[in-house]
N, C-alpha and C. Protein backbone atom coordinates (compact mmCIF):
# COMPACT_ATOMS: atom_id res chain seq x y z
N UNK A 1 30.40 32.39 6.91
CA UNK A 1 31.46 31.90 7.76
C UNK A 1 31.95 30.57 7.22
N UNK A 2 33.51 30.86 6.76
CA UNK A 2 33.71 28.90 6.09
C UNK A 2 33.82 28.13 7.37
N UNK A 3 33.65 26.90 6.67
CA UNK A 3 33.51 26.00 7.63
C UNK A 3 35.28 25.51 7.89
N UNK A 4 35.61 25.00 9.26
CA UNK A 4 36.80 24.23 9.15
C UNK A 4 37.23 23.64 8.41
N UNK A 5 36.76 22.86 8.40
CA UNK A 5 37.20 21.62 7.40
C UNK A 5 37.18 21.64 5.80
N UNK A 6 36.65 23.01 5.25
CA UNK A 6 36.40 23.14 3.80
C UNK A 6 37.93 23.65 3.27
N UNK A 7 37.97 22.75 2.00
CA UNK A 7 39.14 23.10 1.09
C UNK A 7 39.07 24.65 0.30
N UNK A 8 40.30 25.12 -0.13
CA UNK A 8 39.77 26.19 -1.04
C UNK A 8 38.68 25.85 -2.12
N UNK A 9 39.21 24.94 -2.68
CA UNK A 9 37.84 25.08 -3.64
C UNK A 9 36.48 24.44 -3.41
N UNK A 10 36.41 23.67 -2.12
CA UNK A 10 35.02 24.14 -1.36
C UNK A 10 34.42 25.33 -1.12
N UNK A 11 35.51 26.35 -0.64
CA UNK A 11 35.18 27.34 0.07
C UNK A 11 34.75 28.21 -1.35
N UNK A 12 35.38 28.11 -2.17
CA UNK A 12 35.04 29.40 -3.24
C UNK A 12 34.09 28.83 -4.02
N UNK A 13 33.32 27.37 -4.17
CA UNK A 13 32.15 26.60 -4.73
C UNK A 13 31.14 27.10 -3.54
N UNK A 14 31.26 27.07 -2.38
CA UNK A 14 30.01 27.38 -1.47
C UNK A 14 30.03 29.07 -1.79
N UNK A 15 30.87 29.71 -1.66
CA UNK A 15 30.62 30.98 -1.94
C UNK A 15 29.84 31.54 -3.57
N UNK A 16 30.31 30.61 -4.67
CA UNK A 16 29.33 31.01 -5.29
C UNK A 16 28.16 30.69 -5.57
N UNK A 17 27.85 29.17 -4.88
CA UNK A 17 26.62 29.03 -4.63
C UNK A 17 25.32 29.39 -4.12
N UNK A 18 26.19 30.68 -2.61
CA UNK A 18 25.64 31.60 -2.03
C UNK A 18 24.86 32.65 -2.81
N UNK A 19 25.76 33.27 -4.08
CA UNK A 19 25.73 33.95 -4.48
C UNK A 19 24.30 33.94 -5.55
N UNK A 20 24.62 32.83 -6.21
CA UNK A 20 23.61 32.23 -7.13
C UNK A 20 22.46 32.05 -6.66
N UNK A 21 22.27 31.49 -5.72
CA UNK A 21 21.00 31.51 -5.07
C UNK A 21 20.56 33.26 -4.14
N UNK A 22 21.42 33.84 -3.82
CA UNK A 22 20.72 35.14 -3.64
C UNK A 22 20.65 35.84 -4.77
N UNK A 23 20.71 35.81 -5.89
CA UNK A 23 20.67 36.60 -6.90
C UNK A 23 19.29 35.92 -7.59
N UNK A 24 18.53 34.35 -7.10
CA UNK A 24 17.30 33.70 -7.32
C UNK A 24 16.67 34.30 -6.31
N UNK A 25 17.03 34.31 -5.29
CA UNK A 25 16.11 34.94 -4.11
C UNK A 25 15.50 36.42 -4.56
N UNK A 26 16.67 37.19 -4.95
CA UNK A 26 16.09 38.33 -5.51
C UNK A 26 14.93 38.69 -6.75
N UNK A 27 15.53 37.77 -7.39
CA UNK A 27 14.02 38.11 -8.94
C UNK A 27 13.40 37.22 -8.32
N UNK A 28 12.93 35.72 -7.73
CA UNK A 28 11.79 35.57 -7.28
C UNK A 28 11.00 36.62 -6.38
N UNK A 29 11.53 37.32 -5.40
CA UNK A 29 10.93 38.01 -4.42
C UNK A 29 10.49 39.62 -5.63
N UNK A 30 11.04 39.58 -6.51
CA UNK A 30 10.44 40.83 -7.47
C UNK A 30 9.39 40.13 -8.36
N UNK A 31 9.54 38.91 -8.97
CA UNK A 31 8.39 37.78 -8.95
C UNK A 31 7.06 37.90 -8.50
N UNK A 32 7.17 37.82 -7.03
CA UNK A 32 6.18 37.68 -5.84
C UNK A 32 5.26 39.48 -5.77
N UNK A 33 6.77 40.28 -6.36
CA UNK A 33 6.08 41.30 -6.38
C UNK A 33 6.19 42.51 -4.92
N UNK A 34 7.15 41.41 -4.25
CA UNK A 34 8.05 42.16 -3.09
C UNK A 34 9.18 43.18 -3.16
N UNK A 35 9.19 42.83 -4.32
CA UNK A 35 10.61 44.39 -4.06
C UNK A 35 10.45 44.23 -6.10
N UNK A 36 11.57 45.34 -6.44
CA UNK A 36 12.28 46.25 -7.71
C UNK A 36 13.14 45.93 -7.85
N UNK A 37 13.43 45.14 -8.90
CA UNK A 37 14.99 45.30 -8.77
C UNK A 37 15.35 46.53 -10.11
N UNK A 38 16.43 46.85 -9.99
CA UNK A 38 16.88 48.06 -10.51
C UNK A 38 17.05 48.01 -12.48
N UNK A 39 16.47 48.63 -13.09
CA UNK A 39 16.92 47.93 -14.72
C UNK A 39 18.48 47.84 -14.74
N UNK A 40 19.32 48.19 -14.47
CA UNK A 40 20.97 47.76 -14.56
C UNK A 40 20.86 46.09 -14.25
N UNK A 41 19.94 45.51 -13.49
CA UNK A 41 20.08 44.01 -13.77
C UNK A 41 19.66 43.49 -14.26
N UNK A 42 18.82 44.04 -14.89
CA UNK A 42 18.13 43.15 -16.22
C UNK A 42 18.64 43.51 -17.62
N UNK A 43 19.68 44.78 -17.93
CA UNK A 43 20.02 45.08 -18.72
C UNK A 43 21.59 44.52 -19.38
N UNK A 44 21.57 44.65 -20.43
CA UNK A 44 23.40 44.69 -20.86
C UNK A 44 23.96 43.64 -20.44
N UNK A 45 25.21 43.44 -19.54
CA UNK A 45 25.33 42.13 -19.61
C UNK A 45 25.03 41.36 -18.25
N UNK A 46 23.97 42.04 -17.42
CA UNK A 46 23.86 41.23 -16.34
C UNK A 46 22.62 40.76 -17.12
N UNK A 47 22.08 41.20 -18.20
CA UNK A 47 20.36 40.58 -18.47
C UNK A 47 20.52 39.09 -18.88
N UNK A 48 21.68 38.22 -19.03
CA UNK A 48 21.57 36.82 -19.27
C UNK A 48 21.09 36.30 -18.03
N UNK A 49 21.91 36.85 -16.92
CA UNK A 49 21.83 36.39 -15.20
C UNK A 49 20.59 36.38 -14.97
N UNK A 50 19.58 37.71 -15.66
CA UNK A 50 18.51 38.18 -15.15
C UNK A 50 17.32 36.52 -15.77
N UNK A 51 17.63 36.59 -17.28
CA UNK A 51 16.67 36.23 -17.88
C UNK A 51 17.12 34.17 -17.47
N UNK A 52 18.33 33.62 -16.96
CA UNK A 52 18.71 32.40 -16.92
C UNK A 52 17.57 32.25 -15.65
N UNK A 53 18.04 33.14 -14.30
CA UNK A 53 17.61 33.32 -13.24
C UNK A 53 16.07 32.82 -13.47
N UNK A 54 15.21 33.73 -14.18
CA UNK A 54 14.15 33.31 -14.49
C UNK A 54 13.53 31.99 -15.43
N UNK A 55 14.13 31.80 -15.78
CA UNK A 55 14.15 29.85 -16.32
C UNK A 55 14.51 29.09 -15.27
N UNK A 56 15.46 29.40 -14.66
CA UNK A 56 15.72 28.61 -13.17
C UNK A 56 14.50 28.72 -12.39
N UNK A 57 14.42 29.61 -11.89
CA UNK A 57 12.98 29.78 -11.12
C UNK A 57 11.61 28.79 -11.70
N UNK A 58 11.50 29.27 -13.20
CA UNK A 58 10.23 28.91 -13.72
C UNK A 58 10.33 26.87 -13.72
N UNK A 59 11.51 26.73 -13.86
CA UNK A 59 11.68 24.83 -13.62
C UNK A 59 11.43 24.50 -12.52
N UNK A 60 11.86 24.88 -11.58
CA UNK A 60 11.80 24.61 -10.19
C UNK A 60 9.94 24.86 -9.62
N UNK A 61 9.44 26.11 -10.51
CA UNK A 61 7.95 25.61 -10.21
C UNK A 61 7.37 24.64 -11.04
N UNK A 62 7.81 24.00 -11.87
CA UNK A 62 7.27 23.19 -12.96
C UNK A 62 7.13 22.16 -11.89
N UNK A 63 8.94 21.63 -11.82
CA UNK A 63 9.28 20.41 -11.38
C UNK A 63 8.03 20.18 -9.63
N UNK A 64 8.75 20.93 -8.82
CA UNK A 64 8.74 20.70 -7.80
C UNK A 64 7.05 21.34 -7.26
N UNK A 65 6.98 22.55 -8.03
CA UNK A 65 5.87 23.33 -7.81
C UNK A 65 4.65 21.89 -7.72
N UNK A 66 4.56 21.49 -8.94
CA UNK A 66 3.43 20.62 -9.14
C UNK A 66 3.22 19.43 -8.03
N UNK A 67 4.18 19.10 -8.07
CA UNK A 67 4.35 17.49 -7.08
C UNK A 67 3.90 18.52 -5.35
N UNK A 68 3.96 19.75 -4.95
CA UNK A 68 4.27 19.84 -3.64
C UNK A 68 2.55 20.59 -3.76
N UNK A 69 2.16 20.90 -5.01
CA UNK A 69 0.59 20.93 -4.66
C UNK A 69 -0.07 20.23 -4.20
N UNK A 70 -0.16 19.06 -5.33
CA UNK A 70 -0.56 17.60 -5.14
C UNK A 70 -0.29 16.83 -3.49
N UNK A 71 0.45 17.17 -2.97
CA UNK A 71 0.98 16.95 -1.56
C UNK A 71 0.08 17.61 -1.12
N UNK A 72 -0.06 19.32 -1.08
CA UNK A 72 -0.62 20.00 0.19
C UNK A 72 -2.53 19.18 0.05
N UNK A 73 -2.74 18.77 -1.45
CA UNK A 73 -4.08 18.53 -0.89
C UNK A 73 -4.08 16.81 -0.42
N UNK A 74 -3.03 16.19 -0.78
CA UNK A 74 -3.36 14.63 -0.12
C UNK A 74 -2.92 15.05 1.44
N UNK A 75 -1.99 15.82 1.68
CA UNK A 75 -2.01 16.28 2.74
C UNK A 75 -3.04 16.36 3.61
N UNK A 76 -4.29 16.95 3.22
CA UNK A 76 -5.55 17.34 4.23
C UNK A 76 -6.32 16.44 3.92
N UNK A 77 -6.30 15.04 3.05
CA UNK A 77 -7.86 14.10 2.60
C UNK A 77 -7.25 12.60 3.01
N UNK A 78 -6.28 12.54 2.42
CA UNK A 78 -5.60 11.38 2.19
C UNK A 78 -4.35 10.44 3.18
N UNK A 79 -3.73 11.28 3.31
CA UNK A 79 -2.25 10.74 4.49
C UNK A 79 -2.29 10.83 5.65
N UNK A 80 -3.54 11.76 6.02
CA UNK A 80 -3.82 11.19 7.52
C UNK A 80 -4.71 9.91 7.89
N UNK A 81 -5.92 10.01 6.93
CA UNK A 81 -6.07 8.49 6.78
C UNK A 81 -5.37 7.26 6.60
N UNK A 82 -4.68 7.53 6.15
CA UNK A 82 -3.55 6.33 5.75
C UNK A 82 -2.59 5.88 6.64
N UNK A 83 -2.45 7.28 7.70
CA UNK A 83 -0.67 7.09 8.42
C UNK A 83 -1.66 6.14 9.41
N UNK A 84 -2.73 6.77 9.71
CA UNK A 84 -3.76 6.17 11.31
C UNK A 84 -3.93 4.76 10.97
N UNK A 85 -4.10 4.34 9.76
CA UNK A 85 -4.31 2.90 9.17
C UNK A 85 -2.51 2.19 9.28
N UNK A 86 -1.98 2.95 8.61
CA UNK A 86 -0.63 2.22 8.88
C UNK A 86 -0.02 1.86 9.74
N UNK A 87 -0.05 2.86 11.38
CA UNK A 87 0.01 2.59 12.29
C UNK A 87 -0.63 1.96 13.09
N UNK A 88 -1.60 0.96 12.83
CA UNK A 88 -2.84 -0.35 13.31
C UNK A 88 -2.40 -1.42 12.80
N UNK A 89 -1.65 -1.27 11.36
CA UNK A 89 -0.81 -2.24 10.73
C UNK A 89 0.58 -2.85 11.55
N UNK A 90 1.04 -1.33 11.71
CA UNK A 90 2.70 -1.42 12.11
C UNK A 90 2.41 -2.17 13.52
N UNK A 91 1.83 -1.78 14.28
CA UNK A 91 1.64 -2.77 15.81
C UNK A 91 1.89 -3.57 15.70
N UNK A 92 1.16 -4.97 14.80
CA UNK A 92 1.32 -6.20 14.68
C UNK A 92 2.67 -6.21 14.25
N UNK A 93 3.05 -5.62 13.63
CA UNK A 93 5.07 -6.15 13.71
C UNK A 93 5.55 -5.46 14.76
N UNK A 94 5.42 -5.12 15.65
CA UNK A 94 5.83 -5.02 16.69
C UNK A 94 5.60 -6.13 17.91
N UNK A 95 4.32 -6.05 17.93
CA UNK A 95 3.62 -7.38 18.87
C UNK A 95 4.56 -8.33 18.31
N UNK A 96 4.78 -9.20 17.24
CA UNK A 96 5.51 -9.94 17.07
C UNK A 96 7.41 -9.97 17.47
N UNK A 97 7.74 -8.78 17.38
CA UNK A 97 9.46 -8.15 17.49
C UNK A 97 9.93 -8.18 16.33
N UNK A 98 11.29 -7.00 16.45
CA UNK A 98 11.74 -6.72 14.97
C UNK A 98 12.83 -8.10 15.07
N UNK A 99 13.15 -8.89 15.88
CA UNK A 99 14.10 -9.68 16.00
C UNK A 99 14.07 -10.71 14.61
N UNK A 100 15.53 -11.05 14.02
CA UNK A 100 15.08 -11.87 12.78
C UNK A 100 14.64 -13.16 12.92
N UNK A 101 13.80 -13.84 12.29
CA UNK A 101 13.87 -14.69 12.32
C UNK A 101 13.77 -15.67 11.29
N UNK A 102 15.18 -17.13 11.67
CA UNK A 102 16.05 -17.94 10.67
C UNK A 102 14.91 -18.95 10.65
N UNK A 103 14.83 -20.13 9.68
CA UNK A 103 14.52 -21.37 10.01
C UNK A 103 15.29 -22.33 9.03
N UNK A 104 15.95 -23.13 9.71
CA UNK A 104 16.70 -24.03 8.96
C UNK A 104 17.57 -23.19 7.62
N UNK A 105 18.14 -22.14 8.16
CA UNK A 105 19.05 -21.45 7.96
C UNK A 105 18.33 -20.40 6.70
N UNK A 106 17.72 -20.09 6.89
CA UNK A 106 16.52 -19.36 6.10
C UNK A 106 15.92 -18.14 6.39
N UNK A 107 16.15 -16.94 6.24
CA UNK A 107 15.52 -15.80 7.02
C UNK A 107 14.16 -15.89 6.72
N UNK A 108 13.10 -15.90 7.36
CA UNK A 108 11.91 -16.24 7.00
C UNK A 108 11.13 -14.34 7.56
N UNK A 109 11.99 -13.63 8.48
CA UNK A 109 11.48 -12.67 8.99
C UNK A 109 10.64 -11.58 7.88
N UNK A 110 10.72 -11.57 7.14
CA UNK A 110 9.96 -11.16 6.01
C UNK A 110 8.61 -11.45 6.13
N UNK A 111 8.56 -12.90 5.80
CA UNK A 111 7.42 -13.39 5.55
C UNK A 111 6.65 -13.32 7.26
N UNK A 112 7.32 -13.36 8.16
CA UNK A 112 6.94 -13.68 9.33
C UNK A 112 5.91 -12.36 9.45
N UNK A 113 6.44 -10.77 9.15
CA UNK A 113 5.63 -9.62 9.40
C UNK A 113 4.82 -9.75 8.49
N UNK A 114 4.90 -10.00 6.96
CA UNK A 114 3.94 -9.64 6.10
C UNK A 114 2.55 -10.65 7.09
N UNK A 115 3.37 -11.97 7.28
CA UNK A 115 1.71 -13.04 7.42
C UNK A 115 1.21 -11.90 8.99
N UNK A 116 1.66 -11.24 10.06
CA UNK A 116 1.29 -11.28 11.04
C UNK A 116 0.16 -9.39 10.47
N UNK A 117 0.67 -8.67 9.12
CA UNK A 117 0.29 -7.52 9.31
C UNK A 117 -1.15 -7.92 8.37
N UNK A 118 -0.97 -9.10 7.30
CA UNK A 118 -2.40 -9.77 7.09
C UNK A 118 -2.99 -10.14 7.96
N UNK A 119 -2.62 -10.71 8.70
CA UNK A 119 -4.09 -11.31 9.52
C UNK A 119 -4.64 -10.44 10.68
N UNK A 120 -3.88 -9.27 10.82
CA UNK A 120 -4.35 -8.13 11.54
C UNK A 120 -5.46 -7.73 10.81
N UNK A 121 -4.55 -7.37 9.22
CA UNK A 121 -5.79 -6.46 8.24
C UNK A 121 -6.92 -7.58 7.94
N UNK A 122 -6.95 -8.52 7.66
CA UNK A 122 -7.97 -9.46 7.35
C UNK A 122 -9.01 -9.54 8.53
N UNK A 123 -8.73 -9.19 9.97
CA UNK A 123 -9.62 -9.82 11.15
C UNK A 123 -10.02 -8.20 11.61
N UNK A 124 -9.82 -7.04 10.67
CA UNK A 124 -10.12 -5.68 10.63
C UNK A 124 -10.90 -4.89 9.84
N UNK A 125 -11.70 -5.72 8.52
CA UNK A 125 -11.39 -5.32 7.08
C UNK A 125 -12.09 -4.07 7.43
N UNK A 126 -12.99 -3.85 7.88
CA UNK A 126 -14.23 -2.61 8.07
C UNK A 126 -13.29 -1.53 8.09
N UNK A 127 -12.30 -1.49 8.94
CA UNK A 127 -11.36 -0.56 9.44
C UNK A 127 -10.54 0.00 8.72
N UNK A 128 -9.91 -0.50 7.55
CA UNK A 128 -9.35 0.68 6.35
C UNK A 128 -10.09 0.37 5.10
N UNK A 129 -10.18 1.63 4.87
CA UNK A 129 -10.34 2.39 3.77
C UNK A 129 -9.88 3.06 2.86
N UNK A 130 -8.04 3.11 3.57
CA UNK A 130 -7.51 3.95 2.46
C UNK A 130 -6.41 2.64 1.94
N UNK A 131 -6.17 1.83 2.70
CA UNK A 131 -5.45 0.81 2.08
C UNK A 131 -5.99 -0.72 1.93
N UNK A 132 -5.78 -1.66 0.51
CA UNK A 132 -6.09 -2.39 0.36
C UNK A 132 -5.00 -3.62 0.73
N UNK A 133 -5.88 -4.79 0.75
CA UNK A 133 -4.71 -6.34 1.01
C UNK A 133 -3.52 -6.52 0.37
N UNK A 134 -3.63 -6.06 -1.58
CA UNK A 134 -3.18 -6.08 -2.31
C UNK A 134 -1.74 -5.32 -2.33
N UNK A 135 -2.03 -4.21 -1.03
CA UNK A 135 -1.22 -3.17 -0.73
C UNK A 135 0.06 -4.04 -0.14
N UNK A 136 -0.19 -4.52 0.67
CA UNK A 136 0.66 -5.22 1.81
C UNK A 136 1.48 -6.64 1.24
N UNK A 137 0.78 -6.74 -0.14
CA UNK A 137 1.05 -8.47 -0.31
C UNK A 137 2.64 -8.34 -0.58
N UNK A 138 3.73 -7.54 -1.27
CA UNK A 138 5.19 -7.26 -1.65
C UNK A 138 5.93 -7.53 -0.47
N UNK A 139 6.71 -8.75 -0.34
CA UNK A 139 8.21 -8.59 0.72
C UNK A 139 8.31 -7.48 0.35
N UNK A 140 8.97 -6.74 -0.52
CA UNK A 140 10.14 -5.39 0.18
C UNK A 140 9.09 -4.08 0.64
N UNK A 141 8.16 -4.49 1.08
CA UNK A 141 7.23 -4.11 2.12
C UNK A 141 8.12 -3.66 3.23
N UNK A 142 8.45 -5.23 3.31
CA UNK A 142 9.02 -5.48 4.97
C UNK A 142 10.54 -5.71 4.47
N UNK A 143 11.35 -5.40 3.97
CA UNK A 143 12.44 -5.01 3.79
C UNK A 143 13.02 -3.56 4.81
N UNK A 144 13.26 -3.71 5.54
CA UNK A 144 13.46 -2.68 6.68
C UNK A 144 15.27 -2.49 6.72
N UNK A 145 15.51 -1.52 7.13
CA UNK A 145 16.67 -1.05 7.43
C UNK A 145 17.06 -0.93 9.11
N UNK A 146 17.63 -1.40 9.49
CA UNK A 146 18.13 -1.51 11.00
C UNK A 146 17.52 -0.15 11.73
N UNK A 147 17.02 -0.15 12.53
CA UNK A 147 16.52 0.85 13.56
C UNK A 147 15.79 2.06 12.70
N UNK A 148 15.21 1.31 11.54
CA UNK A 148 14.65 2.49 10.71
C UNK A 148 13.29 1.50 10.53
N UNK A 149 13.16 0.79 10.96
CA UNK A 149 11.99 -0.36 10.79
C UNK A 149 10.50 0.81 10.44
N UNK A 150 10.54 1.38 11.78
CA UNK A 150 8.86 2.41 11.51
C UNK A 150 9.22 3.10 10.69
N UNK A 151 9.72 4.05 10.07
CA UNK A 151 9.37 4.77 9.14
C UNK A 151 9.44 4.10 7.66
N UNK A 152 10.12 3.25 7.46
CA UNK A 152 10.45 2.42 6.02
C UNK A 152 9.05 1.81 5.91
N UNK A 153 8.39 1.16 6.72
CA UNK A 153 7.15 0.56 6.96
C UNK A 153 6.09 1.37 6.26
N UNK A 154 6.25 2.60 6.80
CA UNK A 154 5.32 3.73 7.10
C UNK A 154 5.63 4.59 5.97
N UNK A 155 6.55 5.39 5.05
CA UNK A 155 6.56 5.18 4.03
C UNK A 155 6.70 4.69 3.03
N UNK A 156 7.12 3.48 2.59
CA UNK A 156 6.94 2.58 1.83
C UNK A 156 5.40 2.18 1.80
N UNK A 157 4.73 1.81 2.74
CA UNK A 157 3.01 1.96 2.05
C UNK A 157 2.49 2.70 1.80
N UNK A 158 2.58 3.92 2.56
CA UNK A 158 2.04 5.33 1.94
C UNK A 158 2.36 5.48 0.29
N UNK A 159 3.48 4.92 0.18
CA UNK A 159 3.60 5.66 -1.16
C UNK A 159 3.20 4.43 -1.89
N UNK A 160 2.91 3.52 -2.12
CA UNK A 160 2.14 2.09 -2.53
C UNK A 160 0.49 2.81 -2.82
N UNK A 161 -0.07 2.99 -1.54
CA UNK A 161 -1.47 3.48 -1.51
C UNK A 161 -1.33 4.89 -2.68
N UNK A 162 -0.70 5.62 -2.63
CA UNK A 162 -0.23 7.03 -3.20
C UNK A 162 -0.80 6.58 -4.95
N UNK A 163 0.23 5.71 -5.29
CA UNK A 163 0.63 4.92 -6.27
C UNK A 163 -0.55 4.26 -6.91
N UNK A 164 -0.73 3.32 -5.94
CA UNK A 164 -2.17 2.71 -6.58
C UNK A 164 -3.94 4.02 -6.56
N UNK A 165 -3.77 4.73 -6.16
CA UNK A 165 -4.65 6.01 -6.34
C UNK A 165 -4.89 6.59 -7.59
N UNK A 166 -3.61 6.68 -7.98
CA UNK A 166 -3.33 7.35 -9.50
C UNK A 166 -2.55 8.80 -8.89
N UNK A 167 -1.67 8.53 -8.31
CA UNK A 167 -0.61 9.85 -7.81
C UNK A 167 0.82 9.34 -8.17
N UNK A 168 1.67 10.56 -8.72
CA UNK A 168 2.54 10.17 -8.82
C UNK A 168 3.94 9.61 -7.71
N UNK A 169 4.95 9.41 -7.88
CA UNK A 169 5.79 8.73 -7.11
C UNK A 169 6.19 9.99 -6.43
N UNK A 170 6.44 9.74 -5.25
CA UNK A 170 7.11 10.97 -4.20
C UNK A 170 8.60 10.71 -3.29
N UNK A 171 9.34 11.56 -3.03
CA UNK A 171 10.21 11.01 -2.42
C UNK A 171 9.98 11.18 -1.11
N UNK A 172 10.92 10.07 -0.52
CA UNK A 172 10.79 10.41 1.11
C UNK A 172 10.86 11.41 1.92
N UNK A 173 11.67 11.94 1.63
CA UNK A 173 11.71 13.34 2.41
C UNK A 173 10.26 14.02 2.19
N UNK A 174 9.90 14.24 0.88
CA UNK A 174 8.63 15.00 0.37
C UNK A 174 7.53 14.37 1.31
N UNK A 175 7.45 13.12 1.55
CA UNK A 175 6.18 12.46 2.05
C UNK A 175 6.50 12.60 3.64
N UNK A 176 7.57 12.81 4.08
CA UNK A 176 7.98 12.81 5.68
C UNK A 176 7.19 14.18 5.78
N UNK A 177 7.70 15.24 4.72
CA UNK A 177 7.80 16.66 5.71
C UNK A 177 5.66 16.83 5.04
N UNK A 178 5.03 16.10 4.30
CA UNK A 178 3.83 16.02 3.90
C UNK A 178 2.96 15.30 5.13
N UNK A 179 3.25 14.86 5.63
CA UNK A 179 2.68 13.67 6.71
C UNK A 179 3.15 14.48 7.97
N UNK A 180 3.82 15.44 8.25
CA UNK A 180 4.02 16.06 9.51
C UNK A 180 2.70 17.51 9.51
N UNK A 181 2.08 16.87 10.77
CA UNK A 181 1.16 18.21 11.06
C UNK A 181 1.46 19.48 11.19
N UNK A 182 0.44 20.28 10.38
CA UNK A 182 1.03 22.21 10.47
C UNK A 182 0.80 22.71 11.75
N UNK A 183 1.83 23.30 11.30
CA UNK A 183 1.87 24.28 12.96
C UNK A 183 0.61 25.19 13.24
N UNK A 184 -0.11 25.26 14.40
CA UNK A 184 -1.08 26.00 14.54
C UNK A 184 -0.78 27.05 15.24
């Protein structure tokens, strides 16, 4: 169904994008070992489609495959430890308020959360284990985005701790939908 607002050559770019990706949907799911597809598509001149299709596929498990393993197991050892620690952290900038604060025309609010989320972690140390002091010491820590304060907080150290582990860099989205509990 096009959308309103799409131009023709929106409309005929989403349509073959549709296309392209169900024609991936199909050899992955013969891949998986779910269905046949017919030799007329692997043959003659649809077999470039057939054999590109399958390089497409095979990158996309390279790329993405690897990094979203590595997730499912920090997933179950690692990021729940960490979020429960981060959120013992994040309080103390709250207890304090996200409100800025100037001094002698100086935004000092930076420094104001980092000193208040040290001396939380310092008068705690027993209490994490998955993150160190060293973690917290960076302003753009606390570089926050307007009404996005908790989650910037909250991943931005996760992926610090991630980092200093020996894991590679993740994106946000990846670490949001990694840090959300499975459905039971």
């Amino acid at each position: 169904m096009p959308k309103k607002t799409e131009s023709l050559p929106e409309l005929v770019a989403r349509l073959k994008t549709e296309k392209i990706l169900a024609v991936l949907a199909l050899i992955d799911a013969e891949r998986a070992g779910l269905l046949s597809l017919p030799d007329e598509l692997k043959d003659g001149d649809r077999a470039l489609t057939y054999d590109l299709g399958l390089f497409v596929l095979a990158l996309f498990d390279e790329k993405r495959g690897a990094k979203w393993q590595e997730l499912q197991v920090l997933r179950q050892h690692v990021i729940p430890q960490a979020l429960d620690e981060i959120e013992a952290l994040y309080s103390a900038i709250k207890e304090i308020g996200l409100k800025d604060y100037v001094v002698a025309g100086e935004d000092k609010t930076s420094y104001r959360w980092r000193d208040a989320v040290l001396k939380r972690y310092d008068a705690n140390k027993t209490g994490f284990r998955a993150i160190e002091r060293g973690d917290l010491q960076d302003l753009d820590l606390y570089d926050f985005r307007m009404s996005k304060e908790h989650e910037d907080f909250k991943y931005k150290l996760l992926q610090k701790i991630l980092l200093r582990i020996g894991f590679r860099k993740f994106g946000i989205e990846l670490l949001k939908s990694a840090g959300k509990p499975k459905p039971t």
